[in-house]
Protein backbone atom coordinates (compact mmCIF):
# COMPACT_ATOMS: atom_id res chain seq x y z
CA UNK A 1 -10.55 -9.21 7.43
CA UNK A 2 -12.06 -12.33 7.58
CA UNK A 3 -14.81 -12.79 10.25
CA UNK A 4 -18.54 -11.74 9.83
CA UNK A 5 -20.48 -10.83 12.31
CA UNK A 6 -24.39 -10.93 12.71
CA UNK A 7 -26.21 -8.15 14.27
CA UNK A 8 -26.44 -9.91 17.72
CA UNK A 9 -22.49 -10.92 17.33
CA UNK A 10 -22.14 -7.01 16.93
CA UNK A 11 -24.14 -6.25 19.79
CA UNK A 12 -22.33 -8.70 22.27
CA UNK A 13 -19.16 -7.45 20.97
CA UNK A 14 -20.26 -3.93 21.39
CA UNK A 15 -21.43 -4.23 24.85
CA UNK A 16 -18.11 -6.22 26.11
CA UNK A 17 -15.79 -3.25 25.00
CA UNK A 18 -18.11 -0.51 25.56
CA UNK A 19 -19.57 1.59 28.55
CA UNK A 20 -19.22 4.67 27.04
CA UNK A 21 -21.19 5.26 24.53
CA UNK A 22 -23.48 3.34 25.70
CA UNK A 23 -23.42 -0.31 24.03
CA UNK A 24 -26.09 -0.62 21.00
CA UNK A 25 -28.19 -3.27 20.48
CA UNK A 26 -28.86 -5.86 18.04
CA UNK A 27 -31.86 -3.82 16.96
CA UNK A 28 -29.74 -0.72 16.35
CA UNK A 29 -27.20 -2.44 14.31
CA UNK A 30 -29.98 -3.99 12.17
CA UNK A 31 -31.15 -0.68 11.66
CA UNK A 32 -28.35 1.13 10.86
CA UNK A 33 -26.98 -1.46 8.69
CA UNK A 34 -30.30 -0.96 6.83
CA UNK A 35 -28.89 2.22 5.46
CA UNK A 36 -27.89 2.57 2.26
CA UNK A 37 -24.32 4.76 2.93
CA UNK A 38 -23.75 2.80 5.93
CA UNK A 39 -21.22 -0.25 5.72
CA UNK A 40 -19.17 -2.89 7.70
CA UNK A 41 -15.56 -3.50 8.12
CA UNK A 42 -15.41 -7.06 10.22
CA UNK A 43 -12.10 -8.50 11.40
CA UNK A 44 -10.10 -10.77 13.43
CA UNK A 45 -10.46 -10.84 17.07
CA UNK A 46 -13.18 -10.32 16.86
CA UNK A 47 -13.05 -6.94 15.74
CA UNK A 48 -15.51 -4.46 13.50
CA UNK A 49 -15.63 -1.10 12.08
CA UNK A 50 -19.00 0.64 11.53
CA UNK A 51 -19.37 3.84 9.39
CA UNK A 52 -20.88 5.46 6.48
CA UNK A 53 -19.70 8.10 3.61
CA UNK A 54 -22.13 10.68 2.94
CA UNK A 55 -20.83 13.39 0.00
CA UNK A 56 -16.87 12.32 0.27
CA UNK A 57 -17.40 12.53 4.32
CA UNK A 58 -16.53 9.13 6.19
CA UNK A 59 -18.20 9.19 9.59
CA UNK A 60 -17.18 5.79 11.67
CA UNK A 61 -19.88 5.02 14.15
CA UNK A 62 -18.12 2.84 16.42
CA UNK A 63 -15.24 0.62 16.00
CA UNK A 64 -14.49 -2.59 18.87
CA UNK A 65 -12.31 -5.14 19.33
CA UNK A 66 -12.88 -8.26 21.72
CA UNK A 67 -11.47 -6.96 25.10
CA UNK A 68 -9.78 -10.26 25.28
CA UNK A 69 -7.82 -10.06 22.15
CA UNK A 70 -6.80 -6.10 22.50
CA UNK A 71 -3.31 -5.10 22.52
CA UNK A 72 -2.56 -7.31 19.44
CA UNK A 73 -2.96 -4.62 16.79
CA UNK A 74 -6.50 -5.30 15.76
CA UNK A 75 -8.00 -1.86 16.17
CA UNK A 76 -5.42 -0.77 13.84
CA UNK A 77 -5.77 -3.63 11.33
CA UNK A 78 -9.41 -3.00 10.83
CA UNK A 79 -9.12 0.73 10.90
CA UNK A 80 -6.94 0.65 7.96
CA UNK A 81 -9.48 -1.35 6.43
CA UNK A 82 -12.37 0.84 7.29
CA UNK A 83 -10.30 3.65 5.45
CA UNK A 84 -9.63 1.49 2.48
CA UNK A 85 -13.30 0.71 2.62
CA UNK A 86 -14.46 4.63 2.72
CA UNK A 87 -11.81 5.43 0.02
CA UNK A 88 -13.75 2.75 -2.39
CA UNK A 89 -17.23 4.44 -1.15
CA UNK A 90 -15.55 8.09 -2.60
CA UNK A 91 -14.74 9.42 1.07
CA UNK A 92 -11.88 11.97 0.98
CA UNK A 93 -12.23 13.42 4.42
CA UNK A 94 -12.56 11.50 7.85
CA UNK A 95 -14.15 12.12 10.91
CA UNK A 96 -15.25 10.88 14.27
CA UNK A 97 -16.05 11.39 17.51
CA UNK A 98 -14.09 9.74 20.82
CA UNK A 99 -14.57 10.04 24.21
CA UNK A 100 -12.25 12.70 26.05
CA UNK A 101 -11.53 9.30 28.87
CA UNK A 102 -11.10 7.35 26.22
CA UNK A 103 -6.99 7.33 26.23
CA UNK A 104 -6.46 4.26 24.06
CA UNK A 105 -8.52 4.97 21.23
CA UNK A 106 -7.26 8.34 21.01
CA UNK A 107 -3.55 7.19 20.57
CA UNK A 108 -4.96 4.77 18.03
CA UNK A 109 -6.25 7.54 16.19
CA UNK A 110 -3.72 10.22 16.68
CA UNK A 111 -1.21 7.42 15.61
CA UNK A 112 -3.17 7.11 12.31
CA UNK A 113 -3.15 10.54 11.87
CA UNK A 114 -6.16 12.51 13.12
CA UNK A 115 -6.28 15.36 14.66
CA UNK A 116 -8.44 17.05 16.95
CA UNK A 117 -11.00 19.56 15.38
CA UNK A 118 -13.52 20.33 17.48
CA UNK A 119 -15.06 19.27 20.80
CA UNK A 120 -18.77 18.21 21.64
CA UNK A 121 -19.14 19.09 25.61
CA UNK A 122 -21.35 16.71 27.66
CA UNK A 123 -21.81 14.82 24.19
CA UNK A 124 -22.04 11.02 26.37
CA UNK A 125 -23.61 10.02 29.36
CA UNK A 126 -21.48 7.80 31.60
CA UNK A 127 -23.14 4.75 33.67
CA UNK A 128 -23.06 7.38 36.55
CA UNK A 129 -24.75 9.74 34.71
CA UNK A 130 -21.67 12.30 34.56
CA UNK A 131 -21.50 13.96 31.08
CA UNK A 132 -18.32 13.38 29.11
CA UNK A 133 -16.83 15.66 26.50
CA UNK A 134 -16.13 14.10 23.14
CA UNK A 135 -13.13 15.05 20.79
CA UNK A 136 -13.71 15.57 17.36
CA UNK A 137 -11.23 14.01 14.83
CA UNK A 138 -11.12 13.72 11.50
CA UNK A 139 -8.14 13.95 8.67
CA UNK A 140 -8.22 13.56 4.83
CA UNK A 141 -7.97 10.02 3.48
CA UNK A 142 -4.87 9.19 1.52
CA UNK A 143 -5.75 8.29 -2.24
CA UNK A 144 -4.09 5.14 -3.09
C-alpha cells in the first residue's frame, strides 16, 4: 500500500465509484479523519479503506477503488490491509454495512469471510430517491 491520498483525492475517488451512499466530500473526509479512532488504509489503483476501532470493534466507513482499475484485485488487497490495520488498533470483531444492490462488494466480503448479521431497511437513499436496504456484516478478525 503505497499511494496517499489527500482529502480532495479521497473525495474524487469517492464520488467516481460511488452513487450509493452518496459520495462524501472533501470536507467530510477532513473531518472524519480528524478523529482520533478513525484511520486510513491507501493503496494502489487508486484504492482506500476508511474505518475506525472503537473498544475491539472495527467499523470500515467506506472502502473504493478507481472504477478504471477494478477487477484487478485491489479491493481485496487493501481490505486485507485495512484488517491488518484494525488488528494493530486492538479490533477483534468486524463490521460493516453494504448496500443490498451492491453485488460486487458483497462477494468481496463474503469471500473474505463475513457474514450477514443483521439488516438496516431503507438505510440509503438512491439518486432516485428509492430507499435501499443495507446488509450488515461483520466477522471476528484473525489474530496473527
Amino acid at each position: 500500500m503505497t499511494h496517499l491520498l489527500s482529502h480532495s483525492d479521497l473525495a474524487t475517488l469517492h464520488k467516481a465509484s460511488f452513487t450509493l451512499p452518496r459520495p462524501w466530500s472533501e470536507t467530510e473526509f477532513a473531518g472524519l479523519l480528524s478523529m482520533a479512532d478513525v484511520f486510513l488504509t491507501c493503496g494502489d489503483g487508486p484504492s482506500f479503506a476508511l474505518g475506525r476501532v472503537v473498544v475491539g470493534e472495527a467499523e470500515l466507513l467506506t472502502l473504493a477503488v478507481d472504477p478504471r482499475a477494478q477487477g484487478r484485485g485491489l479491493g481485496r488487497l487493501v481490505l486485507e490491509a485495512y484488517e491488518a490495520g484494525a488488528r494493530k488498533r486492538g479490533a477483534e470483531k468486524f463490521f460493516l454495512e453494504v448496500a443490498t444492490t451492491n453485488t460486487v462488494a458483497i462477494k468481496l466480503y463474503q469471500s473474505h469471510g463475513y457474514a450477514e448479521s443483521g439488516r438496516r431497511r431503507a438505510y440509503y437513499t438512491a439518486p432516485d430517491g428509492s430507499k435501499v436496504d443495507a446488509f450488515v456484516f461483520s466477522k471476528p478478525l484473525k489474530r496473527a
